[in-house]
Protein backbone atom coordinates (compact mmCIF):
# COMPACT_ATOMS: atom_id res chain seq x y z
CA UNK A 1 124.33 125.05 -66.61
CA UNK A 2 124.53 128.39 -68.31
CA UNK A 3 121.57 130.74 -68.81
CA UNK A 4 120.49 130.58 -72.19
CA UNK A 5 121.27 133.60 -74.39
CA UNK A 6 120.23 135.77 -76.99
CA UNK A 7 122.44 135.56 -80.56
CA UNK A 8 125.95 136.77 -80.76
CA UNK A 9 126.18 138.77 -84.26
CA UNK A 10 129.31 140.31 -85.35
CA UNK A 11 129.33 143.24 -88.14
CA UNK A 12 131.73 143.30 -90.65
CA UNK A 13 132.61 145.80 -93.21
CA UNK A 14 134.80 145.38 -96.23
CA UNK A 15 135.72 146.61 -99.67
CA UNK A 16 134.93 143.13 -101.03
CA UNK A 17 133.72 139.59 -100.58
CA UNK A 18 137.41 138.72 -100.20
CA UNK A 19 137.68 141.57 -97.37
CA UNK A 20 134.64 140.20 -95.92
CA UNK A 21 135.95 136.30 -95.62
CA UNK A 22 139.47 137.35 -94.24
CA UNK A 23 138.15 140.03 -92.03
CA UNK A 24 135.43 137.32 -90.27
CA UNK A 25 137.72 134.16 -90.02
CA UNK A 26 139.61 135.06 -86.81
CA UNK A 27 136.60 135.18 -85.09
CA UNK A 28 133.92 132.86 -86.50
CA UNK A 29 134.19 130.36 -83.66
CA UNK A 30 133.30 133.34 -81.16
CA UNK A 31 129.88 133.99 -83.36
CA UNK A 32 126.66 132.99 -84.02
CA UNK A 33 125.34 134.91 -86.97
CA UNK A 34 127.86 137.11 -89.42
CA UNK A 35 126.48 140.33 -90.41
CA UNK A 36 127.52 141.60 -93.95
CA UNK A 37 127.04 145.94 -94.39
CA UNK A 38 126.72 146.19 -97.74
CA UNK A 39 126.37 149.68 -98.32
CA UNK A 40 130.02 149.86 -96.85
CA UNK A 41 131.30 147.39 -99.42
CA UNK A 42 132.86 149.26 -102.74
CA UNK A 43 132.33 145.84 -104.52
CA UNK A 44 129.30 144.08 -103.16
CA UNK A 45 128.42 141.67 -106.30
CA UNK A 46 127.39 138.21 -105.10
CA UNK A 47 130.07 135.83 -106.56
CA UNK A 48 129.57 132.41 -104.03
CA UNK A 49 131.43 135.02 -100.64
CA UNK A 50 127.93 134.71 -98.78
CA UNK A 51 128.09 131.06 -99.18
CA UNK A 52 131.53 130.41 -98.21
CA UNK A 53 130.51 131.81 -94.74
CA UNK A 54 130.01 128.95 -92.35
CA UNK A 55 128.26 130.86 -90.09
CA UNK A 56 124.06 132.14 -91.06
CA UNK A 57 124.64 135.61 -92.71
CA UNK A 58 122.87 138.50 -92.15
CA UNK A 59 122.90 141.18 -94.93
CA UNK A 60 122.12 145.01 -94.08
CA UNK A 61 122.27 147.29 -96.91
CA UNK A 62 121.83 150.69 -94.45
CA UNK A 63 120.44 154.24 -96.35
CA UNK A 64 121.93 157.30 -95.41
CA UNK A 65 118.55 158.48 -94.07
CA UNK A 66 119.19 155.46 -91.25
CA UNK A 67 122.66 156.23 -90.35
CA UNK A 68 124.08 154.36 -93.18
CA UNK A 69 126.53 154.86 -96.32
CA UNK A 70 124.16 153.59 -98.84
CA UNK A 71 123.16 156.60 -101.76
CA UNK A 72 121.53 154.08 -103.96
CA UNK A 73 118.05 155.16 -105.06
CA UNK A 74 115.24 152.60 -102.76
CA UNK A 75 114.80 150.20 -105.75
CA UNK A 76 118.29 149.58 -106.07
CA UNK A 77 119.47 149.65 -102.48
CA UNK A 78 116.33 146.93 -102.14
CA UNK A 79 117.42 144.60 -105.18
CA UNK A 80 121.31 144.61 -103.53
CA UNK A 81 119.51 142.75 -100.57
CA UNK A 82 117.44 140.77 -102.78
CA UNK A 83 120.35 139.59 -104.36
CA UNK A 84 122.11 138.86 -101.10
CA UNK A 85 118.75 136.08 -99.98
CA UNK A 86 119.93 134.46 -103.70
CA UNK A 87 123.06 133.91 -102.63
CA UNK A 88 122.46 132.55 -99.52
CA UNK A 89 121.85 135.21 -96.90
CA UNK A 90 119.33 133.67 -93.94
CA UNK A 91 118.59 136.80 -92.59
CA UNK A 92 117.89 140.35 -94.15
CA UNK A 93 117.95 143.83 -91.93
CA UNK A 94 115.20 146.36 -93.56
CA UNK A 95 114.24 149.13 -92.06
CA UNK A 96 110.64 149.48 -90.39
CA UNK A 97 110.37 153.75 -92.77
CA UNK A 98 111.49 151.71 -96.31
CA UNK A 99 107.89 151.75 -98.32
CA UNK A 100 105.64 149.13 -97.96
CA UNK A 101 105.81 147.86 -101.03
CA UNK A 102 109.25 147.37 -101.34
CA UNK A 103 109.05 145.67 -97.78
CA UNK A 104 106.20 143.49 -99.05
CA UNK A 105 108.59 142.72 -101.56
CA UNK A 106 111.97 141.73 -99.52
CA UNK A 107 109.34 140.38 -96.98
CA UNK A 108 107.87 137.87 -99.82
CA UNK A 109 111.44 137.26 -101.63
CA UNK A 110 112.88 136.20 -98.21
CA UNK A 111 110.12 133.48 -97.32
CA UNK A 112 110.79 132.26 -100.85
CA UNK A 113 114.71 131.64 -100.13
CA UNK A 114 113.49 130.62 -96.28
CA UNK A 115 115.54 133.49 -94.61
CA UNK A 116 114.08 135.47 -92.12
CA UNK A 117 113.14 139.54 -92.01
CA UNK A 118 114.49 141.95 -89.42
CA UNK A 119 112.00 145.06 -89.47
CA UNK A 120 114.69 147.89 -87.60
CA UNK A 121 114.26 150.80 -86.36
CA UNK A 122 117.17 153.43 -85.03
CA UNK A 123 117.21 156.47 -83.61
CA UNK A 124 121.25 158.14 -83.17
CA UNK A 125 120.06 160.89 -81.38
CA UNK A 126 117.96 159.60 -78.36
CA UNK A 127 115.91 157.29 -76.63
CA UNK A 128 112.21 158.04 -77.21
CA UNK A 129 109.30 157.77 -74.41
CA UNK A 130 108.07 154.13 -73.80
CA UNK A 131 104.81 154.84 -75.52
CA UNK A 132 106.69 155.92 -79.01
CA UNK A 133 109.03 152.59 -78.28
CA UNK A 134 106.01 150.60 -77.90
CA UNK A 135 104.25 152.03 -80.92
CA UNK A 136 107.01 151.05 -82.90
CA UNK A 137 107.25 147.72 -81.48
CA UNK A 138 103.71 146.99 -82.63
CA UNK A 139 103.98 148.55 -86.01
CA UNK A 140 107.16 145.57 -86.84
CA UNK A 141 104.69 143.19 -85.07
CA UNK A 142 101.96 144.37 -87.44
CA UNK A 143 104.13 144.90 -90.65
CA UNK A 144 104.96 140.78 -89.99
CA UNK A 145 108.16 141.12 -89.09
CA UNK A 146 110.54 137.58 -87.91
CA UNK A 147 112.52 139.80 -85.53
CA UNK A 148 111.93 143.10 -85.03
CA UNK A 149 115.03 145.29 -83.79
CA UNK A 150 114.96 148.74 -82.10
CA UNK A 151 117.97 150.53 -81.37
CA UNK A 152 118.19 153.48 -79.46
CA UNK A 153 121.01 156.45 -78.12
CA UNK A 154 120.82 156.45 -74.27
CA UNK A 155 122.77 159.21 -72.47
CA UNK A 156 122.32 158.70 -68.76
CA UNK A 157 121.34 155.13 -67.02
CA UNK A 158 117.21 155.94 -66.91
CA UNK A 159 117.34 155.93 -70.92
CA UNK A 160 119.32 152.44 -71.63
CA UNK A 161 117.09 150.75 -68.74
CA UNK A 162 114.06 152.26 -70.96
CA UNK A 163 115.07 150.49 -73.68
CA UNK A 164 115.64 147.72 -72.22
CA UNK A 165 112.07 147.29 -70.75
CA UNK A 166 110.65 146.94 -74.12
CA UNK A 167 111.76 143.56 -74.02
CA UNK A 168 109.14 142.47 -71.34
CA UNK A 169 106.86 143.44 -73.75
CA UNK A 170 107.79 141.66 -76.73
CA UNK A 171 108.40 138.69 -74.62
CA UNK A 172 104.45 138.75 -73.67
CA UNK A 173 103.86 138.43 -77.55
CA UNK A 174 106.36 136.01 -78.19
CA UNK A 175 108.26 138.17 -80.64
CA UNK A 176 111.79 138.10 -81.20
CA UNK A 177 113.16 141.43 -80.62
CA UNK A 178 116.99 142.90 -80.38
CA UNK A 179 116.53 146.32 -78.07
CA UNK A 180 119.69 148.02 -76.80
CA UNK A 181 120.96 151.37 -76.72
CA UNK A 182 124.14 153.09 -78.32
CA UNK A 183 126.49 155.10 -76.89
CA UNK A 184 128.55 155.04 -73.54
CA UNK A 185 125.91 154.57 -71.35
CA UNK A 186 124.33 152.36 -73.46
CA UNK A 187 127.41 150.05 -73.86
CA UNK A 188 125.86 147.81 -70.51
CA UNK A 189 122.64 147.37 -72.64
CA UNK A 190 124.31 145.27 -75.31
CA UNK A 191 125.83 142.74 -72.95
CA UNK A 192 122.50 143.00 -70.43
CA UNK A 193 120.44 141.99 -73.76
CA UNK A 194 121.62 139.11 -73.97
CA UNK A 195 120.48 138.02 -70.71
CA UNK A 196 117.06 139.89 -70.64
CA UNK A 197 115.47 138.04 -73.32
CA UNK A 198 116.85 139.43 -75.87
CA UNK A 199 117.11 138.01 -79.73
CA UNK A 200 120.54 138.92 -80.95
CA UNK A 201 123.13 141.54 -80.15
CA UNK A 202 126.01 143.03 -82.43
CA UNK A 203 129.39 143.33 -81.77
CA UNK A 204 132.90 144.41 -83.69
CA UNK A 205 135.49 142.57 -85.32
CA UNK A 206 137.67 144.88 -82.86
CA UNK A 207 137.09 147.96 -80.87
CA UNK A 208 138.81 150.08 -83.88
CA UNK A 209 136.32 148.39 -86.12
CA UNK A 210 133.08 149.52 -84.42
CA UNK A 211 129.68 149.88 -86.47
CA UNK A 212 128.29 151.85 -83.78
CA UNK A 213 128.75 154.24 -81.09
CA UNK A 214 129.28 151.64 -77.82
CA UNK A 215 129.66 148.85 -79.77
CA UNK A 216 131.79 146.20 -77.76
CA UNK A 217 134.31 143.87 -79.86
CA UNK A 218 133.58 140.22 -79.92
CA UNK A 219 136.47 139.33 -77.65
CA UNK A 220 135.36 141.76 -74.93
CA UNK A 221 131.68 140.50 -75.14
CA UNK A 222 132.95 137.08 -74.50
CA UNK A 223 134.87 137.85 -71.87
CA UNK A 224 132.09 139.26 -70.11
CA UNK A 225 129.64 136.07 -70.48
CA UNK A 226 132.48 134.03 -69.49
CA UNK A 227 132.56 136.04 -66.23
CA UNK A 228 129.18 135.85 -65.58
CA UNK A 229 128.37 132.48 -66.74
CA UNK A 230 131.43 130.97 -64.44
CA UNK A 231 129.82 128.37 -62.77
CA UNK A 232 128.79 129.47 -58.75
């Protein structure tokens, strides 16, 4: 039998809900959860797209001041994603700095709809200490978060296996957590996830179509657990 695994998400980005359908079909049988980046999307109004996904939808809505393309003041960039749990979404990425109100809010909206929260927290330039790692493990634990997620940049092997450590931890308090670590010597850490307890990892549409520095494509990350989940 194979091991049981964390969540395959793929991350799409689009112009439109259109882009967003066509983009994801290929490779919807190869997927567990579709995430939808928003703040890429020059069109993101909800017209029945989210729906029309077969797959549960995750919608991200990224600020600039987290690596992502959205310039939207917080109240706006917030009601986007509130918008997206309307339509349908199941799950909603915030991120762990965004005010606690407007958490509270998203937080409170989401149980309403019966989605789920991801508090996240990345960091494109390095891999903190455990302690800091573990400090903001408890803060997502704290803030109530359904899944936390904590993504990291490792540049040699000792960071991405630092990263991956946290995981023992939030296994001891029975919280789901995503922990992985970008770049190329992080690239391991998104497959290894998987298998270390991990909630969910993310993966491209293709290699061209990357969200992130290391980011494998969802044909290569198959491959992979096909190889290692041949049966011995």
């Amino acid at each position: 039998m194979p091991p049981s695994t964390g969540l395959i998400c793929v991350s799409v980005t689009a112009n439109d809900g259109q882009g967003i359908l066509d983009t994801v079909s290929p490779v919807l049988s190869l997927v567990d959860v579709v995430e939808i980046r928003l703040d890429t999307m020059l069109d993101p109004s909800m017209d029945g797209w989210i729906a029309s996904i077969p797959k549960p939808v995750l919608v991200t809505n990224r600020p600039t001041w987290e690596g992502g393309q959205c310039t939207a003041n917080e109240h706006d960039r917030i009601a986007l994603l509130g918008a997206a749990l309307r339509a349908g979404a199941q799950y909603v990425d915030l991120e762990l700095k965004t005010a606690p109100d407007l958490r509270i809010q998203v937080q409170n909206l989401a149980r309403e709809q019966g989605a789920k929260v991801i508090l996240s927290n990345h960091d494109f330039q390095s891999t903190p200490p455990l302690d800091r790692l573990r400090t903001t493990l408890q803060e997502m634990i704290a803030c109530g978060a359904d899944i936390g997620k904590i993504v990291t940049t490792a540049t040699c092997p000792a960071e991405t296996l630092r990263i991956l450590s946290l995981q023992q931890e939030a296994m001891a308090a029975d919280f789901p957590l995503s922990a992985f670590a970008m770049g190329a010597a992080g690239t391991i850490s998104r497959l290894a996830t998987l298998y270390l307890g991990g909630c969910m990892t993310y993966a491209a549409i293709t290699a061209q179509q990357a969200t992130a520095p290391g980011q494998l494509s969802v044909h290569d990350l198959h491959a992979l657990k096909t190889i290692l989940e041949q049966p011995k």
